[in-house]
N, C-alpha and C. Protein backbone atom coordinates (compact mmCIF):
# COMPACT_ATOMS: atom_id res chain seq x y z
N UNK A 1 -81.55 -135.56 215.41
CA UNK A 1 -80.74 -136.23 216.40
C UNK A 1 -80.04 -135.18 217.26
N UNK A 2 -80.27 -135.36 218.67
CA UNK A 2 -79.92 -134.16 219.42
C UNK A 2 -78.40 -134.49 219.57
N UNK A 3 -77.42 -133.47 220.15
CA UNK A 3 -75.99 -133.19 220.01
C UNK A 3 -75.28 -134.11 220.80
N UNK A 4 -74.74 -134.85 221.35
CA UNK A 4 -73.87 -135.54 222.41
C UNK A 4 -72.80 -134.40 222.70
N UNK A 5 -72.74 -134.55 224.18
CA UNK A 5 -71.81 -133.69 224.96
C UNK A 5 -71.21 -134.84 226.02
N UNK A 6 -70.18 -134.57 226.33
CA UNK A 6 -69.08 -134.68 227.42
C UNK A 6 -68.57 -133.82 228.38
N UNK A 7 -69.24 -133.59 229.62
CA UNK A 7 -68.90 -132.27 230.80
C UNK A 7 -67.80 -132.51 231.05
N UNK A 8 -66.59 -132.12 230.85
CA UNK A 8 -65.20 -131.94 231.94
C UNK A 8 -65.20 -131.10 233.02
N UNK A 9 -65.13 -131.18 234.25
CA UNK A 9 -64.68 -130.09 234.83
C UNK A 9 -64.60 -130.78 236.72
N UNK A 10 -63.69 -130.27 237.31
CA UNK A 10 -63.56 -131.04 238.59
C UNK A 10 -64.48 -130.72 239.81
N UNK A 11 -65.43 -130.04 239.72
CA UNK A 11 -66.26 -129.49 240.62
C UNK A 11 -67.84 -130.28 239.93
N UNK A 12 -68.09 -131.01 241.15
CA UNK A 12 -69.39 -131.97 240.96
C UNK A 12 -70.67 -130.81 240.67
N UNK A 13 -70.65 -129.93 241.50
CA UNK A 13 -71.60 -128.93 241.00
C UNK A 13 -71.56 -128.25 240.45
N UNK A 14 -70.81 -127.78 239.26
CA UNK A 14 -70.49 -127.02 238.08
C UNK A 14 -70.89 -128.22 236.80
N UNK A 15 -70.99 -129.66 237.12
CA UNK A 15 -71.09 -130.67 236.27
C UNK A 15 -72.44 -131.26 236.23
N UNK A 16 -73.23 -130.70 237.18
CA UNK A 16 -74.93 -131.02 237.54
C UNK A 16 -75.01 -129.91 237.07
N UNK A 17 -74.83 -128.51 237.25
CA UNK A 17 -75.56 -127.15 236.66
C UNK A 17 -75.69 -127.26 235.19
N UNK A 18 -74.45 -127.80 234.60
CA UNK A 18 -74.38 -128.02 233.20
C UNK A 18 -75.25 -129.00 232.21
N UNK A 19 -75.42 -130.07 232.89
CA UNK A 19 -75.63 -131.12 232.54
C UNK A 19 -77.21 -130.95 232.57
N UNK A 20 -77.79 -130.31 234.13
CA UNK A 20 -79.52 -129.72 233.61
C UNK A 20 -79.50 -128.83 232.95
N UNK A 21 -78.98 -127.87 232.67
CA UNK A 21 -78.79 -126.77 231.46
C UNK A 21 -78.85 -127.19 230.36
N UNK A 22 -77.78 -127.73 229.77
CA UNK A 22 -77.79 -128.78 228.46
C UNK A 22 -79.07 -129.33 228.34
N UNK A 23 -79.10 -130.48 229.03
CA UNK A 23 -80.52 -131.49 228.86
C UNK A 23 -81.55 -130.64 228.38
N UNK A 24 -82.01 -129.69 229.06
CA UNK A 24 -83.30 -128.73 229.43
C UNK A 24 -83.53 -127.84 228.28
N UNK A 25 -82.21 -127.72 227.28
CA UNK A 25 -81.87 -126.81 226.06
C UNK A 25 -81.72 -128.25 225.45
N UNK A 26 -81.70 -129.47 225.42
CA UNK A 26 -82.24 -130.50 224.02
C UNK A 26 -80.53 -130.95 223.58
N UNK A 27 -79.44 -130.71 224.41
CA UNK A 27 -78.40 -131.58 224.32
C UNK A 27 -78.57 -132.53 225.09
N UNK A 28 -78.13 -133.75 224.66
CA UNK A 28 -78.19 -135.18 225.13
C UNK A 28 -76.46 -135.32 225.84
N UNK A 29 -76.48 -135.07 227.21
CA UNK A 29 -75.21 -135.10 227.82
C UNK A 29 -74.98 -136.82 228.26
N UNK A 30 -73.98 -137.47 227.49
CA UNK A 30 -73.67 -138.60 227.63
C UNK A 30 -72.43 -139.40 228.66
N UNK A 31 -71.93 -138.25 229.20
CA UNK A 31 -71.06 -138.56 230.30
C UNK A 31 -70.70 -137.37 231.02
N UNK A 32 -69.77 -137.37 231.68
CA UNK A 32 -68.95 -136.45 232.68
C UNK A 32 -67.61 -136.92 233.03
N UNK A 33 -66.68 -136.21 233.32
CA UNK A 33 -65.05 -136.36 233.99
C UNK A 33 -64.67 -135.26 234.37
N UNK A 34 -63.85 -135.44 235.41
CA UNK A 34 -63.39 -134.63 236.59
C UNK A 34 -61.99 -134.74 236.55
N UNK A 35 -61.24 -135.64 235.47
CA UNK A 35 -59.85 -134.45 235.23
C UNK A 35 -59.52 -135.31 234.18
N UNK A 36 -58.33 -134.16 233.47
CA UNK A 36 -57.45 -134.72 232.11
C UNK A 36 -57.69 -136.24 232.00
N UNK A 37 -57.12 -137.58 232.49
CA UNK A 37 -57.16 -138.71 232.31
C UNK A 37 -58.30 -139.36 232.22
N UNK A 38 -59.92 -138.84 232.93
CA UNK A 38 -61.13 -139.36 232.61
C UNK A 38 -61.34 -138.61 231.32
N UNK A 39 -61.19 -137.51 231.10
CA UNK A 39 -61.89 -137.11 230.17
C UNK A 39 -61.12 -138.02 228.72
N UNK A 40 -59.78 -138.27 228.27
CA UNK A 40 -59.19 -138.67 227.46
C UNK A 40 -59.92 -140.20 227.16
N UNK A 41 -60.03 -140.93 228.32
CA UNK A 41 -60.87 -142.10 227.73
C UNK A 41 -62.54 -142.06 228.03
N UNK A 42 -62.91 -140.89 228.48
CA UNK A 42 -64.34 -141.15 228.39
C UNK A 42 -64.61 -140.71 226.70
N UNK A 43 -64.04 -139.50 226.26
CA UNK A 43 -63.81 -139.30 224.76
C UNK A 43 -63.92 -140.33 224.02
N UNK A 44 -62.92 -141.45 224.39
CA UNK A 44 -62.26 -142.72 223.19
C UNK A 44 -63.81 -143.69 223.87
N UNK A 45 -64.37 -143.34 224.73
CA UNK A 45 -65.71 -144.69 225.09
C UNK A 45 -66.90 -144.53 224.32
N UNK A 46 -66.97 -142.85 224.52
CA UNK A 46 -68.56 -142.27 224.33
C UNK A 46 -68.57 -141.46 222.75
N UNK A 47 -67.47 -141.16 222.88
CA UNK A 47 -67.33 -140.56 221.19
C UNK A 47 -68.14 -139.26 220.98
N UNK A 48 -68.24 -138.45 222.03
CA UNK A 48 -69.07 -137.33 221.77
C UNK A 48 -69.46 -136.28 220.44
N UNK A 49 -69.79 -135.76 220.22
CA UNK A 49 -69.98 -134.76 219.29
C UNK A 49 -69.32 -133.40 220.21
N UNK A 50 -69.17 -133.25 221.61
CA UNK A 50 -68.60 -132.84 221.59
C UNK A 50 -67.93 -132.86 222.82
N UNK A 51 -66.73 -132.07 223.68
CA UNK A 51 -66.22 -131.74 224.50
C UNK A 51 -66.26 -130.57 225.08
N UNK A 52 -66.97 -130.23 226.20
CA UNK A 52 -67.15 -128.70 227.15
C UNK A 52 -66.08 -129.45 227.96
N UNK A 53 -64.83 -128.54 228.18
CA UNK A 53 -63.97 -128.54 229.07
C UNK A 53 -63.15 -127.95 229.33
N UNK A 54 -62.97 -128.01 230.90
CA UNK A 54 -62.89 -126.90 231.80
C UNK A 54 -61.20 -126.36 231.57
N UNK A 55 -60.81 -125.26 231.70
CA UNK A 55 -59.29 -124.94 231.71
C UNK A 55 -58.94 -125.19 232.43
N UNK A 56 -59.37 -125.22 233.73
CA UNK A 56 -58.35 -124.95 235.43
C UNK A 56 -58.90 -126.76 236.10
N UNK A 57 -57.93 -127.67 235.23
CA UNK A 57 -58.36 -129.06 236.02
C UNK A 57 -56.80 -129.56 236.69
N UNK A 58 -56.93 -130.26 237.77
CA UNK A 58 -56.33 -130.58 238.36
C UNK A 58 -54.72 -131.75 237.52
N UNK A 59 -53.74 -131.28 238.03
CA UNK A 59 -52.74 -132.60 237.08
C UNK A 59 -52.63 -131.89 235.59
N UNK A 60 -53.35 -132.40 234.37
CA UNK A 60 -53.40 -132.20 232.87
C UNK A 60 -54.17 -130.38 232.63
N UNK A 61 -53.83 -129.61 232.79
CA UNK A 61 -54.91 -128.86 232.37
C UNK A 61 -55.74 -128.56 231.10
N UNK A 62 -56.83 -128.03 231.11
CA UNK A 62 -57.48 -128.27 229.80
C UNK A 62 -56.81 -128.07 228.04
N UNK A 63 -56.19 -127.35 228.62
CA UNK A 63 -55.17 -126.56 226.98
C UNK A 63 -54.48 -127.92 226.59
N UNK A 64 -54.07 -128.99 227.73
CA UNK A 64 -52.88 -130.10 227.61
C UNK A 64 -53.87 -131.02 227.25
N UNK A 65 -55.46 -131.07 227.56
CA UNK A 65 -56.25 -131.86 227.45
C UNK A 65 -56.65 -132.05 225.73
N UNK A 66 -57.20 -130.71 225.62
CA UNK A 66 -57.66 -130.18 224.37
C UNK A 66 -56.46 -130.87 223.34
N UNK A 67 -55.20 -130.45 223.68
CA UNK A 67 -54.30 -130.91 222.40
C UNK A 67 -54.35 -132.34 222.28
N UNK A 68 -54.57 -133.16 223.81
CA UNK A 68 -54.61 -134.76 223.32
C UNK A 68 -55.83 -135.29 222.32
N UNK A 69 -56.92 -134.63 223.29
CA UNK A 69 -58.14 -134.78 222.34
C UNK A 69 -57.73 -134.51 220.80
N UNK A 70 -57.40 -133.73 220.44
CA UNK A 70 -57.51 -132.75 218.74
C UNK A 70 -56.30 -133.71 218.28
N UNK A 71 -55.83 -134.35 218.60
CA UNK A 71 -54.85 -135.55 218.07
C UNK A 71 -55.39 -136.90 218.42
N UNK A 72 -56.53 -137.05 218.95
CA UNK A 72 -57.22 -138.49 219.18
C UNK A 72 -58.45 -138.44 217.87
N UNK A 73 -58.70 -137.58 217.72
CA UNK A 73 -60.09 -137.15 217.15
C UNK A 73 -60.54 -136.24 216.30
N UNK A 74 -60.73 -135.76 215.36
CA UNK A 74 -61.16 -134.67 214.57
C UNK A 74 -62.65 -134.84 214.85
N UNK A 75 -63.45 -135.57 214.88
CA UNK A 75 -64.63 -135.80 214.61
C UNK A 75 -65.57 -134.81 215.89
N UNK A 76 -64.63 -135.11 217.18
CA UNK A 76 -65.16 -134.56 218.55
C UNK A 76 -64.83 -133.23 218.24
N UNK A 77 -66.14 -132.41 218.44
CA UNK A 77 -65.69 -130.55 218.74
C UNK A 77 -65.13 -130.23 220.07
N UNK A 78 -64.51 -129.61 220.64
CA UNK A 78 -63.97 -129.06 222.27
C UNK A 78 -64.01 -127.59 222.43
N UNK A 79 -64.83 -127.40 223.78
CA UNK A 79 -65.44 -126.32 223.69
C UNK A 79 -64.45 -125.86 225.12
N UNK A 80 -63.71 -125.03 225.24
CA UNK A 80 -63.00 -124.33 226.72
C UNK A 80 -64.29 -123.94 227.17
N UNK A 81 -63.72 -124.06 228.72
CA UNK A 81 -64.27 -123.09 229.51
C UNK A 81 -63.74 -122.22 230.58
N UNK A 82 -64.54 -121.52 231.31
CA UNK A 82 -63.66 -121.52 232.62
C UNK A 82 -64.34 -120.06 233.22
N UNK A 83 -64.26 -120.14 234.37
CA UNK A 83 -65.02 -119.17 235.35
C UNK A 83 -64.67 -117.73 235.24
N UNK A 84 -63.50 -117.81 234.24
CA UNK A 84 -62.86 -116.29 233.92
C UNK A 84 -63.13 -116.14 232.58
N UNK A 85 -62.99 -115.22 232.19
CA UNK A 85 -63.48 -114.65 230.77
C UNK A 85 -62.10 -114.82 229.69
N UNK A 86 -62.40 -114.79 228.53
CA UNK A 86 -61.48 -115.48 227.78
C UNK A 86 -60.19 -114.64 227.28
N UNK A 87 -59.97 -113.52 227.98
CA UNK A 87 -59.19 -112.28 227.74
C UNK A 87 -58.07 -112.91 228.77
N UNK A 88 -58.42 -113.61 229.84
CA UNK A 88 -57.31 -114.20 230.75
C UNK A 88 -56.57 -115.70 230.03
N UNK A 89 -56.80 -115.79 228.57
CA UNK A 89 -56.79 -116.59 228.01
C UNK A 89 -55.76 -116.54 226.58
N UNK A 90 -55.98 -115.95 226.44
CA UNK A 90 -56.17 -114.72 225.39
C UNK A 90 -55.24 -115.34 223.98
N UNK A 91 -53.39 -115.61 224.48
CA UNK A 91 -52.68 -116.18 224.27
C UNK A 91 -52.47 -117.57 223.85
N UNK A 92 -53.20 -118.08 224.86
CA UNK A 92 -53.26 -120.08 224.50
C UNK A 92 -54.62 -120.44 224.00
N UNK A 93 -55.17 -119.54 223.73
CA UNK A 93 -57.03 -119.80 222.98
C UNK A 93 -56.71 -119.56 221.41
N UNK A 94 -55.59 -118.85 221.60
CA UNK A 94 -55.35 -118.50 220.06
C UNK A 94 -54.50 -119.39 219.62
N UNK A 95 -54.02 -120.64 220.30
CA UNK A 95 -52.80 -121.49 219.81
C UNK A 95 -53.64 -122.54 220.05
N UNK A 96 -55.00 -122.86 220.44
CA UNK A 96 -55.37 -124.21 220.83
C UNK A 96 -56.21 -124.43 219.73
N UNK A 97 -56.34 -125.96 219.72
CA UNK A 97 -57.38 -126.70 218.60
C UNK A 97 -58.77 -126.62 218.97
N UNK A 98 -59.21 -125.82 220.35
CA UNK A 98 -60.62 -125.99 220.61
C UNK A 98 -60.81 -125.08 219.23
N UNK A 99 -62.56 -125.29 219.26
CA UNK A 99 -63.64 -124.90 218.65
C UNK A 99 -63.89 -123.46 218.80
N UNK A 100 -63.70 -123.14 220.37
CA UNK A 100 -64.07 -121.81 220.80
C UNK A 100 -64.65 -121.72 222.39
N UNK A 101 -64.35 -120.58 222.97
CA UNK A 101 -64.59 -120.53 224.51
C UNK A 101 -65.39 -119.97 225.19
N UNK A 102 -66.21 -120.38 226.05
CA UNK A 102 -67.38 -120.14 226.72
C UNK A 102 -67.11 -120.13 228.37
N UNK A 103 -67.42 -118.41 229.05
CA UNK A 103 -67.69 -118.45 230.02
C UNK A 103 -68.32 -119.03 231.01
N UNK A 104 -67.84 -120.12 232.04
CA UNK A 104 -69.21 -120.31 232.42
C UNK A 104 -70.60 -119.51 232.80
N UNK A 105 -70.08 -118.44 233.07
CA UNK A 105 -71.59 -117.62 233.53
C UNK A 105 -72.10 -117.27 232.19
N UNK A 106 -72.05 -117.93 231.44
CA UNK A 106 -72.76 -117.38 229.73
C UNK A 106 -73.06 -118.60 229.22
N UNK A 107 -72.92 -119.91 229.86
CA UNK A 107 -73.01 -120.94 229.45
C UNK A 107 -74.65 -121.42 228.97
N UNK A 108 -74.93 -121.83 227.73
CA UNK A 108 -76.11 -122.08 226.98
C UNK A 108 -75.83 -123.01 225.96
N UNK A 109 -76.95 -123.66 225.59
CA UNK A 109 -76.85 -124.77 224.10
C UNK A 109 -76.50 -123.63 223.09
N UNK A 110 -77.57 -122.45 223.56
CA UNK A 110 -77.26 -121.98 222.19
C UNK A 110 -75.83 -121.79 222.01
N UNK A 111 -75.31 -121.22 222.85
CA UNK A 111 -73.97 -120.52 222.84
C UNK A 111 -72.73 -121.81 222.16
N UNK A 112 -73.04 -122.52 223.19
CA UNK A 112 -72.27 -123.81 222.47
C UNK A 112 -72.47 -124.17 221.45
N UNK A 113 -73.85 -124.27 220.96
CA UNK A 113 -74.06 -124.79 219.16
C UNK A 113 -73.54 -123.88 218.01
N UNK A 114 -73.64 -122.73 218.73
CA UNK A 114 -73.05 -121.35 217.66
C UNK A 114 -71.78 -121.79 217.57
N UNK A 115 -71.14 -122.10 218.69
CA UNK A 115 -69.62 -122.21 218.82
C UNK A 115 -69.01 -123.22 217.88
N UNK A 116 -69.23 -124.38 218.01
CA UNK A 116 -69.34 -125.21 216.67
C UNK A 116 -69.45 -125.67 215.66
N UNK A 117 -70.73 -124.75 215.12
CA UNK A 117 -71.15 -124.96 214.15
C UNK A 117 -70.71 -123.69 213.18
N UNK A 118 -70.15 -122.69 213.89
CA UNK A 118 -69.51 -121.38 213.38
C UNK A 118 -67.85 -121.77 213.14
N UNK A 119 -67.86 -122.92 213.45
CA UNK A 119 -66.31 -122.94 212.88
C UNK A 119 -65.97 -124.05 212.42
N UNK A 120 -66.83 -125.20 211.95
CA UNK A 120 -67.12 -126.02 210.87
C UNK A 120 -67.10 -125.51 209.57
């Protein structure tokens, strides 16, 4: 049974790059949201296996996102992201309930499945 994913991120074409990436690597991407408040109930609709989402979203940002999620859900993994590398991070990656953080320019199934399944 292939993985369920959930794309967060507010840029429509950062959410198509992902989403054929995923697919094309054998994740089954079951939705998308474009800020804090879609993503919180697309979570509670679709029930992903997991959450890729973005740090820098408009209103909620992802760190504020991540903590609602990780108190809605244990079951959903949440994967950060963000166009900067995780050293600009560094501080609140080490206090958050994600799973673990992925560049977008490094972005892969594999990378994401490692990410998950390495901290299960």
């Amino acid at each position: 049974m292939a993985t369920t994913l959930l794309i967060v991120d507010d840029h429509a074409g950062f959410r198509a790059f992902a989403r054929d990436l995923m697919e094309a690597e054998g994740v089954h991407v079951v939705g998308e949201a474009e800020d804090g408040p879609s993503a919180l109930a697309e979570t509670s609709r679709l029930d992903p296996d997991v959450v890729l989402l973005d740090v820098m979203l408009p209103g909620l940002d992802g760190f504020e996102v991540c903590d609602r999620l990780a108190a809605l859900t244990t079951r959903t993994a949440i994967v950060l992201t963000s166009s900067r590398d995780a050293s600009s991070y560094a501080d609140r990656l080490a206090r958050s309930p994600a799973r673990g953080f992925v560049a977008k320019h490094t972005l892969s199934a594999a990378t994401l499945l490692s990410l998950i399944e390495g901290a299960s």
